[in-house]
Structures are given as C-alpha cells and as structure tokens.
N, C-alpha and C. Protein backbone atom coordinates (compact mmCIF):
# COMPACT_ATOMS: atom_id res chain seq x y z
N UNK A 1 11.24 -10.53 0.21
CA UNK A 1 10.09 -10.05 0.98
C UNK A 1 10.59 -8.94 1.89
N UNK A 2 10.30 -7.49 1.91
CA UNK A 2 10.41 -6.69 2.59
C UNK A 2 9.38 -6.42 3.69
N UNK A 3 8.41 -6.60 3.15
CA UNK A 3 7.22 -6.12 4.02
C UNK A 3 5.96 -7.25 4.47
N UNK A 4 5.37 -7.23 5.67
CA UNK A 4 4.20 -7.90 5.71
C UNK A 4 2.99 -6.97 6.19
N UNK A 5 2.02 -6.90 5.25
CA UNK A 5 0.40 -6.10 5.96
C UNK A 5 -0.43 -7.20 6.57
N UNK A 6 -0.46 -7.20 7.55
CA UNK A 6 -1.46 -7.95 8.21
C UNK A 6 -3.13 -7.57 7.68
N UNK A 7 -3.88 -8.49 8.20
CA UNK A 7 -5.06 -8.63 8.19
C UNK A 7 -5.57 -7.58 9.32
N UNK A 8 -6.64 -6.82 9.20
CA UNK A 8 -7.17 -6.01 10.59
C UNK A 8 -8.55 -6.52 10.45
N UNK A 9 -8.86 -7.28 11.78
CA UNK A 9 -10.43 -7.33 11.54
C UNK A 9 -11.23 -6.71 12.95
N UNK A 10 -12.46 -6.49 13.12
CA UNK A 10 -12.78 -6.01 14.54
C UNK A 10 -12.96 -6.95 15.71
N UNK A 11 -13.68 -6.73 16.10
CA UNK A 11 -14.02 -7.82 17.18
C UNK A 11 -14.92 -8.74 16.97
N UNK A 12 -15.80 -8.94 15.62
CA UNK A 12 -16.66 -9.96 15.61
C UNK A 12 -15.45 -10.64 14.17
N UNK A 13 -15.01 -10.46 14.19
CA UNK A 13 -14.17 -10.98 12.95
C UNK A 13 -14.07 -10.28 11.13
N UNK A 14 -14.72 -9.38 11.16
CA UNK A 14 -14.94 -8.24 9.98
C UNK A 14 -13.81 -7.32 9.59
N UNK A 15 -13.62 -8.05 8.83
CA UNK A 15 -12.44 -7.06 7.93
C UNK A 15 -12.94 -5.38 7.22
N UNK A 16 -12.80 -4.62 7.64
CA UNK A 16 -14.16 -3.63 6.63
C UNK A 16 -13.03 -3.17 5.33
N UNK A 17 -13.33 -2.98 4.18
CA UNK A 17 -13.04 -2.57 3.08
C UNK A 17 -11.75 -1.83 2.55
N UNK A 18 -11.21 -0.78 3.82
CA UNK A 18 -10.62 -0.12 3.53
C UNK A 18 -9.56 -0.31 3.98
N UNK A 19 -9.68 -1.51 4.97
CA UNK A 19 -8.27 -2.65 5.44
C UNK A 19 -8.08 -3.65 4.73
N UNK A 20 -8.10 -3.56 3.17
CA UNK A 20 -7.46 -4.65 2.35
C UNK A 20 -7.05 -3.62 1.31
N UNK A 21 -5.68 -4.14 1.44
CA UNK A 21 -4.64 -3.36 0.55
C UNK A 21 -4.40 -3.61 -0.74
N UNK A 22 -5.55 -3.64 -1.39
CA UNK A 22 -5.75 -3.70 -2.61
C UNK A 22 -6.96 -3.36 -3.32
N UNK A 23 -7.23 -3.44 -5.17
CA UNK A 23 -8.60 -2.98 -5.00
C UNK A 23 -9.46 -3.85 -4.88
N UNK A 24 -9.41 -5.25 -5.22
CA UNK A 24 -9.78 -6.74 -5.26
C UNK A 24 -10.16 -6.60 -3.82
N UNK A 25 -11.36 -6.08 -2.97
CA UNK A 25 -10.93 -6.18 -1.61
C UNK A 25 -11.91 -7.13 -0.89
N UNK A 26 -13.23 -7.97 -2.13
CA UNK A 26 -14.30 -9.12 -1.80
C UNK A 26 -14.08 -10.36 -1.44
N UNK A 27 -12.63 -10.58 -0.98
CA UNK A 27 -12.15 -11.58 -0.32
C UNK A 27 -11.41 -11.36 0.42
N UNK A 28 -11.30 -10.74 1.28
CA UNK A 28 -10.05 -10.41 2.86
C UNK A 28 -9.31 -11.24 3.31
N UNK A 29 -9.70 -12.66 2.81
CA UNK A 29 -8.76 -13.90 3.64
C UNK A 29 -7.99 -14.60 2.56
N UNK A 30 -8.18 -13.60 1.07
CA UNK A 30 -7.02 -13.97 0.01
C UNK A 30 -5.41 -13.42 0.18
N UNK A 31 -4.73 -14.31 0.26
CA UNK A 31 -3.15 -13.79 0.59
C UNK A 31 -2.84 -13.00 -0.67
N UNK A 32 -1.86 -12.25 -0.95
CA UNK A 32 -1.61 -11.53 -2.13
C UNK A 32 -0.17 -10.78 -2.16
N UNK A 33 0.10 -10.58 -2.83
CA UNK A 33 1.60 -9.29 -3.18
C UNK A 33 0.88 -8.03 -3.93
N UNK A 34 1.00 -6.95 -2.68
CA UNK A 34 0.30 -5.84 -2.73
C UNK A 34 0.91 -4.89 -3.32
N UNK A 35 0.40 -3.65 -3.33
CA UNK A 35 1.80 -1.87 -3.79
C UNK A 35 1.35 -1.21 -2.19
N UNK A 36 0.62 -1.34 -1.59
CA UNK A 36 0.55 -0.65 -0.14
C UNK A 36 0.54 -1.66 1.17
N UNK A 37 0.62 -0.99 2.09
CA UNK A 37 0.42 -2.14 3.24
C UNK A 37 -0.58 -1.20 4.39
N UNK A 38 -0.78 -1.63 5.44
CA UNK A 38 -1.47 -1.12 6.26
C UNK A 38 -0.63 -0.55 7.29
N UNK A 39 -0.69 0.82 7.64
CA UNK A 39 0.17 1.16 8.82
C UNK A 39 0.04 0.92 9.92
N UNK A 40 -1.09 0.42 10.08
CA UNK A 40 -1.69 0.36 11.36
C UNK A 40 -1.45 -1.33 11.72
N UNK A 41 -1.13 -2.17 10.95
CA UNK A 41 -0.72 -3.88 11.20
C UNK A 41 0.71 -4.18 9.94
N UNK A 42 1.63 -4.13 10.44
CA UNK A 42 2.56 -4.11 9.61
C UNK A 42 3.64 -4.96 10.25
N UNK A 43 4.25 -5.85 9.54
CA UNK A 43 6.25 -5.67 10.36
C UNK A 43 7.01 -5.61 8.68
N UNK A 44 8.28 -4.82 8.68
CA UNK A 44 9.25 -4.51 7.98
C UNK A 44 10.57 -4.62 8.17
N UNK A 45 11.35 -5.33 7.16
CA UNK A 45 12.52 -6.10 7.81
C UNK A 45 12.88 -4.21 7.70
N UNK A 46 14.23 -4.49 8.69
CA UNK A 46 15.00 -3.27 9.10
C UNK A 46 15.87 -3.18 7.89
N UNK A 47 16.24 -4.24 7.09
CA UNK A 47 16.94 -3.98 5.88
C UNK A 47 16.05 -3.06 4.76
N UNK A 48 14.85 -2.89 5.05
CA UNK A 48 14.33 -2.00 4.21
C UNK A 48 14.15 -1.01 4.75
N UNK A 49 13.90 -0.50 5.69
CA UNK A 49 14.32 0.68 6.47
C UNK A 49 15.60 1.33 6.30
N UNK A 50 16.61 0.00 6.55
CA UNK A 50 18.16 0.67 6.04
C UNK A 50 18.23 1.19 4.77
N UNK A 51 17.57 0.17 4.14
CA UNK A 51 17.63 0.82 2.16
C UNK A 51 16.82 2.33 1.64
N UNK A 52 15.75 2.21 2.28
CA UNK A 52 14.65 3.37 1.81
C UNK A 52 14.83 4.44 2.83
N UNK A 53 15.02 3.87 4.49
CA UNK A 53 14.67 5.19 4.92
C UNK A 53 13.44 4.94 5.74
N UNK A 54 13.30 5.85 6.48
CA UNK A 54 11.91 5.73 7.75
C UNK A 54 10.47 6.25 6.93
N UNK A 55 9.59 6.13 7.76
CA UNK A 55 7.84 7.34 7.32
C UNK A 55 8.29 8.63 7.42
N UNK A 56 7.47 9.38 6.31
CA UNK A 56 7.84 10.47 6.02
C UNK A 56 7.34 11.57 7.37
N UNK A 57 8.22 12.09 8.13
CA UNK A 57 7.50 12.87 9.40
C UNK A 57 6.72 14.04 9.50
N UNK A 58 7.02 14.22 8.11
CA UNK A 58 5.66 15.69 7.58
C UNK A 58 4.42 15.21 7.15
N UNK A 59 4.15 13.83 6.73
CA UNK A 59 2.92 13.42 6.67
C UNK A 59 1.81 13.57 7.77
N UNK A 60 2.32 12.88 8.62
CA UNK A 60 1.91 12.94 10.02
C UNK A 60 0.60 12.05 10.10
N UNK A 61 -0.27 11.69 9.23
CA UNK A 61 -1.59 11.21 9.36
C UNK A 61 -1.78 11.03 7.85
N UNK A 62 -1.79 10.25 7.12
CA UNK A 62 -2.27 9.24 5.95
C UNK A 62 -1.37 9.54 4.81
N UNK A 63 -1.39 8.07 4.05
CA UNK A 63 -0.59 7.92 3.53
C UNK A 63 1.27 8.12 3.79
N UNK A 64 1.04 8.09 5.03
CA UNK A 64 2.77 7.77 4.78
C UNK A 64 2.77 6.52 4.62
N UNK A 65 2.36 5.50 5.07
CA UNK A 65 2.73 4.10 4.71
C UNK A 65 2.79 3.90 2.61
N UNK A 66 2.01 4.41 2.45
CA UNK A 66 2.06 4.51 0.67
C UNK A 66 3.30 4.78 0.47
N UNK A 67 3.68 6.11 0.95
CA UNK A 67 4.90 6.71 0.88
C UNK A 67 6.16 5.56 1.37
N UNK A 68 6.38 4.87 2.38
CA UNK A 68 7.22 3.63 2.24
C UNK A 68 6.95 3.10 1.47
N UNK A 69 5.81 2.14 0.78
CA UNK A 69 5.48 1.44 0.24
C UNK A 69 6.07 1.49 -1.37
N UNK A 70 5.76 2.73 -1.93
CA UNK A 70 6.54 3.07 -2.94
C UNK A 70 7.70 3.14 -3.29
N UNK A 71 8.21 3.89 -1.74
CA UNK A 71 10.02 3.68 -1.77
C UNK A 71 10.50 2.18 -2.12
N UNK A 72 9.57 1.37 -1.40
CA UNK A 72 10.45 -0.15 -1.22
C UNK A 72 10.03 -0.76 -2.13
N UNK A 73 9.31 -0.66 -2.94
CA UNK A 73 8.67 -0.98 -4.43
C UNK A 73 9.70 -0.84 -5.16
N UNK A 74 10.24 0.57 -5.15
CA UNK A 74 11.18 1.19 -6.30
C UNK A 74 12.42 0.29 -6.21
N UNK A 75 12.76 0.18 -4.84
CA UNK A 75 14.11 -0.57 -4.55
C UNK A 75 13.57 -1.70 -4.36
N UNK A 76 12.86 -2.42 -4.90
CA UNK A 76 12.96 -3.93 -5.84
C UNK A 76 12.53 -4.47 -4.67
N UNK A 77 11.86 -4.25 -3.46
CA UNK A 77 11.55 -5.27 -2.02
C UNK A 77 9.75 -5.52 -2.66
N UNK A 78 9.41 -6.87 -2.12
CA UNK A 78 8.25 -6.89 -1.79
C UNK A 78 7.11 -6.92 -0.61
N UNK A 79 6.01 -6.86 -1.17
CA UNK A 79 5.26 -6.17 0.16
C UNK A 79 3.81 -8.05 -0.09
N UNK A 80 3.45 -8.68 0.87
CA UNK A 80 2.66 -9.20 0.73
C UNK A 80 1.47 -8.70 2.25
N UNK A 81 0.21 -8.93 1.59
CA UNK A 81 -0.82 -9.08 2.74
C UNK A 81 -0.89 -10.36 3.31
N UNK A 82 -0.91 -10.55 4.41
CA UNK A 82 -0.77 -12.57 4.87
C UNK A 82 -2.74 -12.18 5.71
N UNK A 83 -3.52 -12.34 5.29
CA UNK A 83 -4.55 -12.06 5.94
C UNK A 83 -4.66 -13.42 7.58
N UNK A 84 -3.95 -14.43 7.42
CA UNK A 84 -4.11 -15.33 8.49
C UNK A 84 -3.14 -14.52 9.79
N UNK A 85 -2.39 -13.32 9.35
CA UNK A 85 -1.71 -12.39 10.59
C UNK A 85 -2.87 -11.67 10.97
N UNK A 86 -3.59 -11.90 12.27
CA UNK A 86 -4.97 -11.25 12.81
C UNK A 86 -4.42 -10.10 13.03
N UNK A 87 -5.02 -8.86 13.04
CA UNK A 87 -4.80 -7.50 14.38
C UNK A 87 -6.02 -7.42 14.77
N UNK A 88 -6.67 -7.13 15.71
CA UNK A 88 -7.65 -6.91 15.89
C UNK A 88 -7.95 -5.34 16.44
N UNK A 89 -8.98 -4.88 16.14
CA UNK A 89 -9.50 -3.26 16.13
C UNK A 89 -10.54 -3.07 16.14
N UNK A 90 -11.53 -2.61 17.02
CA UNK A 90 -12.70 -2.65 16.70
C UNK A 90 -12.94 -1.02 15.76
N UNK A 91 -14.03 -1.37 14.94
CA UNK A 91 -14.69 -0.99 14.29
C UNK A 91 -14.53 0.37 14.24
N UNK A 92 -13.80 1.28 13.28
CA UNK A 92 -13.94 2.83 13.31
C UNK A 92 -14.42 3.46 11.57
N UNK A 93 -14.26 4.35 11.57
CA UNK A 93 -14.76 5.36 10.25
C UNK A 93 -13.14 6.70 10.09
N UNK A 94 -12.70 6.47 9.60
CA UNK A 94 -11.44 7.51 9.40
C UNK A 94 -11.62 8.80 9.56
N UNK A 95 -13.25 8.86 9.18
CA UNK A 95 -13.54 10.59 9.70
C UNK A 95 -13.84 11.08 11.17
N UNK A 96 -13.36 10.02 11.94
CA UNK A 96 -13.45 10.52 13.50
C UNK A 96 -12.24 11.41 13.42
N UNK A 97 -11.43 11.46 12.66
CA UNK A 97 -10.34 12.24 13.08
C UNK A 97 -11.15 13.66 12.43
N UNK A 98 -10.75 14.79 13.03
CA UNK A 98 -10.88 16.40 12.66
C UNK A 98 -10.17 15.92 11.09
N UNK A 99 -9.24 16.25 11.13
CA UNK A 99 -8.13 16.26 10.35
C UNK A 99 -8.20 15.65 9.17
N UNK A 100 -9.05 14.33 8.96
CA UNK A 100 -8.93 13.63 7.58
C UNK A 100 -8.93 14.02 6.61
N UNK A 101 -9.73 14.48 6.05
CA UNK A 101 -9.88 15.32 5.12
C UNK A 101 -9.06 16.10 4.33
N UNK A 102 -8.84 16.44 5.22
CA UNK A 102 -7.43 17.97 4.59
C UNK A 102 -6.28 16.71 4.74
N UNK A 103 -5.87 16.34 5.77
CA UNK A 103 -5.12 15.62 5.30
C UNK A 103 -4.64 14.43 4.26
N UNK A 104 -5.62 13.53 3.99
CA UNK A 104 -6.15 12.67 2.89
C UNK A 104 -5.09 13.45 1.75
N UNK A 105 -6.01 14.57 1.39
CA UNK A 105 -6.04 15.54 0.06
C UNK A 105 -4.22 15.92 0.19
N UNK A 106 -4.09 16.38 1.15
CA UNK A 106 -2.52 17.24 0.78
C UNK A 106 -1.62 16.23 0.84
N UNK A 107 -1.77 14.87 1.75
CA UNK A 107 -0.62 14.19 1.45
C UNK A 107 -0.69 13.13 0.40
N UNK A 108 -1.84 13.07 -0.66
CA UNK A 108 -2.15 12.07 -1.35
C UNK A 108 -1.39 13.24 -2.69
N UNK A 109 -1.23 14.89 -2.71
CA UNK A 109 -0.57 15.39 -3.65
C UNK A 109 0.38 15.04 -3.32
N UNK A 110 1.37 15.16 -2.02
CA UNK A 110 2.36 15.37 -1.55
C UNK A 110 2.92 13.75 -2.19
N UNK A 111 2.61 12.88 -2.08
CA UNK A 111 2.86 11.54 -2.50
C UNK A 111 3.25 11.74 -4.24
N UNK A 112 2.43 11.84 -5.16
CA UNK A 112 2.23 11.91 -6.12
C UNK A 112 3.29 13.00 -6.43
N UNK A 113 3.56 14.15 -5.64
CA UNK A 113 4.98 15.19 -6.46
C UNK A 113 6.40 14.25 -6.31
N UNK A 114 6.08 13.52 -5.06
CA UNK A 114 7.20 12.81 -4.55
C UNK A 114 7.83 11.88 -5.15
N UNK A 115 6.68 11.40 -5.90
CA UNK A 115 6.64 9.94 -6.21
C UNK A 115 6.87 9.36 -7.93
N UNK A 116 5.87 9.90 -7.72
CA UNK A 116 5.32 9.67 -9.86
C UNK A 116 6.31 10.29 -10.66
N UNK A 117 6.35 9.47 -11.79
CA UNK A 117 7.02 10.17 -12.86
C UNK A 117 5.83 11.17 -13.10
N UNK A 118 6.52 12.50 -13.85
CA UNK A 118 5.72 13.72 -13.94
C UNK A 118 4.66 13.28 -15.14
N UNK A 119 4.74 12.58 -15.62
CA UNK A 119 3.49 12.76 -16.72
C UNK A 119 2.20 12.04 -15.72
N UNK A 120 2.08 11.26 -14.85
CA UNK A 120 1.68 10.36 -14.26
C UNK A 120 0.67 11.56 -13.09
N UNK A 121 1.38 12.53 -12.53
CA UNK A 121 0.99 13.67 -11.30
C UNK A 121 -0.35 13.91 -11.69
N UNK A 122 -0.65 14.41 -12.98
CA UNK A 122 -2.18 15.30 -13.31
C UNK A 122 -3.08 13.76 -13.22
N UNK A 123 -3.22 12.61 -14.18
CA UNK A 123 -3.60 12.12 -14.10
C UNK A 123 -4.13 11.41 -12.84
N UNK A 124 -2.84 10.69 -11.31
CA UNK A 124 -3.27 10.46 -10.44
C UNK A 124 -3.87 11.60 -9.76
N UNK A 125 -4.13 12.62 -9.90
CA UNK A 125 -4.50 13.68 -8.68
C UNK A 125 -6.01 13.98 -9.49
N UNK A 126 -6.17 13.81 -10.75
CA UNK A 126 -7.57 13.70 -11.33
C UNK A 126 -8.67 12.43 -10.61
N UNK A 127 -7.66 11.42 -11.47
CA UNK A 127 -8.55 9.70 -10.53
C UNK A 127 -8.82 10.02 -9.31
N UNK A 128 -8.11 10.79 -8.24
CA UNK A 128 -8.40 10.93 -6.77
C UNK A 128 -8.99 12.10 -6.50
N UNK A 129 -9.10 12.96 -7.20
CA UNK A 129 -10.41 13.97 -7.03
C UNK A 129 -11.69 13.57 -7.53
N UNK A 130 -12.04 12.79 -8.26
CA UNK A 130 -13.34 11.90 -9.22
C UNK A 130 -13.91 11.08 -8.11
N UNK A 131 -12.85 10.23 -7.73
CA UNK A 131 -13.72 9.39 -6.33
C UNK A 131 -13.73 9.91 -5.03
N UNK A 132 -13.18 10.78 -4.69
CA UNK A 132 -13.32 11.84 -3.58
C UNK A 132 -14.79 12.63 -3.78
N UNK A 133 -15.28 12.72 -4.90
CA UNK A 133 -16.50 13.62 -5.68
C UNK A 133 -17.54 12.29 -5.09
N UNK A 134 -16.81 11.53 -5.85
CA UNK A 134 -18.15 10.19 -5.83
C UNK A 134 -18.49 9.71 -4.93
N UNK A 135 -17.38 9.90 -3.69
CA UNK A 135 -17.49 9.03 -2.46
C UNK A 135 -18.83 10.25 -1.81
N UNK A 136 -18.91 11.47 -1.92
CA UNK A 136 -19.61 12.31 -1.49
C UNK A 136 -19.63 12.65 0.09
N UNK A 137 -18.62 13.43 -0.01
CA UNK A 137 -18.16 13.63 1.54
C UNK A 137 -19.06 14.86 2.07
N UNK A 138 -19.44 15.15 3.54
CA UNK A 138 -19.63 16.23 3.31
C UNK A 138 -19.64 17.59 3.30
N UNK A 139 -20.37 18.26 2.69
CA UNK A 139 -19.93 19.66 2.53
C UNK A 139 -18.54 20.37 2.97
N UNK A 140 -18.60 20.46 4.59
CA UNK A 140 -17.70 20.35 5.33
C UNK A 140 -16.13 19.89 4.91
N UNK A 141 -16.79 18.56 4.51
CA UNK A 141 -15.39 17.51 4.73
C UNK A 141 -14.97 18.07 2.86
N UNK A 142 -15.43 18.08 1.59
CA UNK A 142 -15.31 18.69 0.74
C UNK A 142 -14.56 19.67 0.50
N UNK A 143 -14.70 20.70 1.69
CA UNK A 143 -14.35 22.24 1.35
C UNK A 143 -12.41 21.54 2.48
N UNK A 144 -12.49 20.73 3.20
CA UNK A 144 -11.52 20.49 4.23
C UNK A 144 -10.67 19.59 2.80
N UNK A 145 -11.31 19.07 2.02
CA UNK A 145 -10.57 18.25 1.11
C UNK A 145 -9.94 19.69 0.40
N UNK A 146 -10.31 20.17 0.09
CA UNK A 146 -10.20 21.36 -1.42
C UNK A 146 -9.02 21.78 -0.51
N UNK A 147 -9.25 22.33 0.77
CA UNK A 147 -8.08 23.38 1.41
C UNK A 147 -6.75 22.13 1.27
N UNK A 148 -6.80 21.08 1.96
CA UNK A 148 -5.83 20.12 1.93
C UNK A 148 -5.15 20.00 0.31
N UNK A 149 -6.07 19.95 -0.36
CA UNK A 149 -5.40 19.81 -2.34
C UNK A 149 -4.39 20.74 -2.01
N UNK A 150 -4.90 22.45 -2.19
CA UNK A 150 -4.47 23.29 -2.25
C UNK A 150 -2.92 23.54 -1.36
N UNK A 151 -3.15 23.09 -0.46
CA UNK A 151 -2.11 23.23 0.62
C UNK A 151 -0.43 21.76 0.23
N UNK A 152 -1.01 20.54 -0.40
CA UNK A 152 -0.30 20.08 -0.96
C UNK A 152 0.09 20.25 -2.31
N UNK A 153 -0.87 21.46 -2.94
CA UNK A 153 0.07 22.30 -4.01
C UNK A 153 1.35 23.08 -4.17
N UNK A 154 0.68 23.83 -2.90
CA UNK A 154 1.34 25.03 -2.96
C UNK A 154 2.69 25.01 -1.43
N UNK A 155 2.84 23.56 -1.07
CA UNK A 155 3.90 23.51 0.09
C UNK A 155 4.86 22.46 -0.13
N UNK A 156 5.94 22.94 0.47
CA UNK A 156 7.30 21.35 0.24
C UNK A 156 6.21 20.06 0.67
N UNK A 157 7.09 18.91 -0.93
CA UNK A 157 6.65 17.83 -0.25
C UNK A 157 7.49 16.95 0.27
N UNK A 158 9.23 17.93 0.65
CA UNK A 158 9.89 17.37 0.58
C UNK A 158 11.04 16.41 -0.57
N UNK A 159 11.85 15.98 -0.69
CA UNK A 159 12.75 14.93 -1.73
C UNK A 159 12.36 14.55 -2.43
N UNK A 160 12.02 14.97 -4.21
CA UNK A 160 11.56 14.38 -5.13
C UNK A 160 11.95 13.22 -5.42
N UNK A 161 11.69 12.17 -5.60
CA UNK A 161 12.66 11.07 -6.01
C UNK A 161 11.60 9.64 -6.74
N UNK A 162 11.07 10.10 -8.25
CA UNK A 162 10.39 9.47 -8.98
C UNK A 162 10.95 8.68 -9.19
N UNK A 163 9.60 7.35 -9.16
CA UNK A 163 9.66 5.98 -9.08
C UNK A 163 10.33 6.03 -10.60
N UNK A 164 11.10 4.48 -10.78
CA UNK A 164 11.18 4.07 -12.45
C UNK A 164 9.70 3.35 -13.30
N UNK A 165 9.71 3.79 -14.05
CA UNK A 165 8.65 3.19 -15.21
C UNK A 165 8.39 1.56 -14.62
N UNK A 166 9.30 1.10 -14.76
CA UNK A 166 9.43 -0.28 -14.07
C UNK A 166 8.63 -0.49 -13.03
N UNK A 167 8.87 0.17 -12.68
CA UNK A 167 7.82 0.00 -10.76
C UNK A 167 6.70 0.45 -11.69
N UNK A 168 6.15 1.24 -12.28
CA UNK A 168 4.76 1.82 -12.62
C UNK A 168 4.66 0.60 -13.04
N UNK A 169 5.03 -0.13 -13.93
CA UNK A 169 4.71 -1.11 -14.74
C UNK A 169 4.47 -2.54 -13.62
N UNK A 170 5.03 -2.49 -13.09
CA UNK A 170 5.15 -3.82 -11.76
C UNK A 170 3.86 -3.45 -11.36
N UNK A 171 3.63 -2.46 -10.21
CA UNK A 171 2.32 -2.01 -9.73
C UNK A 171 1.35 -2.19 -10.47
N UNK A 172 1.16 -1.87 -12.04
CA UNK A 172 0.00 -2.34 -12.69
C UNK A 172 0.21 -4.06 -12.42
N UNK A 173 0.78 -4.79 -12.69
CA UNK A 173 1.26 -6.08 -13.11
C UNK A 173 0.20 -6.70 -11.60
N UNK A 174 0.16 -5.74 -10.64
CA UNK A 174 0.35 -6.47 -9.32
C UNK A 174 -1.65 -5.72 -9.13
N UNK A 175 -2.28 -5.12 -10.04
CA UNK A 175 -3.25 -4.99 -10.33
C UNK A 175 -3.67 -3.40 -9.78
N UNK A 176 -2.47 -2.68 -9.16
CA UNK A 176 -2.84 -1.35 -8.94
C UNK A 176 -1.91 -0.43 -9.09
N UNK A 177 -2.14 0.11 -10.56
CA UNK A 177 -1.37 1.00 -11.32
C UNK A 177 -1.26 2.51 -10.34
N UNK A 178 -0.27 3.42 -10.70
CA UNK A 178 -0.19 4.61 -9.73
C UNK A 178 -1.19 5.28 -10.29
N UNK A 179 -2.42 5.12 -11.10
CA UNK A 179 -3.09 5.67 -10.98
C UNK A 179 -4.18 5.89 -10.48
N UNK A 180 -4.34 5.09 -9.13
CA UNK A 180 -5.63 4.75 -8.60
C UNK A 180 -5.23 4.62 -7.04
C-alpha cells in the first residue's frame, strides 16, 4: 500500500461525484483500489515519495496528483480509497478557479506525453476532448480549454518516462484503463 485517498464529503455529509476516484462513483462509501487519488485528502508513505519522486511543480493546478498516481502505479505501489477517512469541505464547482480550464486541458496533455506509451497519447487526448465537448462548458471556458490543449502541445512536459504495458493492463484490471 503506497497511497490512501480519503473520502471528501461537505458539510451535510455529500460526497459530490468528482471526489470518487474512480468511474464506479454511485456508491462513495465503497472502499476500493483505485489508479488516482484525491489531492486534496490524501496521506503517502514517504517510501513512495523516495521511489517516484514529489508533484510535478509545473503542473501547478490539476492533475498532478494523476501524475503521482501513475508514477507509483508504474513502480508496483498501491493506491486505495478508504471512504470511512472523512475530510470534510464544503461544497465547491472547480470552475471557481479563473484558470481551470486551460489548465485541465494542458496538463491532462502534459500527463499523457509524460506518461502513456505512445500509441495510447492520440487515443487518450481524443476520449478527453469528446467528454470535455459533452460536458458542454462554456463558450468561454471551451475556447480557455482549446488554448490550454494547444499550450500542452506545443510546451515541455518535462521527463518522458512511459508507463509499462503492465500498468496499462493493471489500470484496466482495476476498471480504469489510461484511456479515460
């Protein structure tokens, strides 16, 4: 066990959707062995820190925890959700930040150059432009997504260092393949 994601619920006890680290997310108080954890309710033994390495400091705002998460995947640690670990938070929307948007988009490429074996890159950056479409952000937040793609195209994402097949294959096993 490398990692624990806690449970985040608000103040009336509500877990909302996008704090269960998985896609299975119609039961919040199911324990599980995840591929992500939550950055925001976490503890990580320091031996996986020693092994992988810290959050990536160019991320700065989403998905760096993926970005551990993957590292410590690759190097064979596991990650469980214990939903009976409370955090409590009241109630927000991710688009209070300016920034989401663009950021979302460039570090969710930046992950994927980093990360994926190369046949794997077009495909995950397709699946995550399709539900970015579907989720229907708006206008605004759309054109802030497109600049963010673009900007994690065309900038370092930093240390390539693709996962093994193995881990792709585990992550499906564990019900969320790198392509989603």
């Amino acid at each position: 066990m490398g990692i624990v994601s806690f449970r985040i619920a608000d103040e009336t006890g509500y877990t909302q959707r996008r704090h269960v680290p998985r896609l299975r997310t119609g039961q919040p108080l199911r324990a599980s062995e995840v591929t992500t954890f939550l950055g925001g309710g976490n503890a990580i033994r320091m031996a996986v820190v020693d092994d992988i390495g810290t959050w990536p400091e160019s991320f700065f705002y989403a998905h760096e925890e993926t970005d551990v998460a993957w590292r410590a995947l690759d190097a064979g640690w596991r990650i469980e959700y214990r939903p009976e670990l409370v955090l409590q938070h009241h109630r927000t929307s991710p688009t209070r930040h300016a920034v989401y948007f663009r950021m979302v988009a460039r570090n969710r490429v930046w992950l994927a150059r980093r990360h994926l074996p190369a046949a794997l890159i077009p495909i995950y950056l397709a699946t995550w432009t399709v539900i970015t479409v579907v989720r229907r952000p708006p206008l605004a937040g759309l054109r802030a997504w497109g600049n963010g793609f673009i900007e994690g195209c065309t900038t370092s994402c930093g240390n390539r260092r693709p996962m093994r097949w193995s881990t792709v294959w585990r992550m499906a096993r564990l019900g969320r393949p790198p392509l989603i």
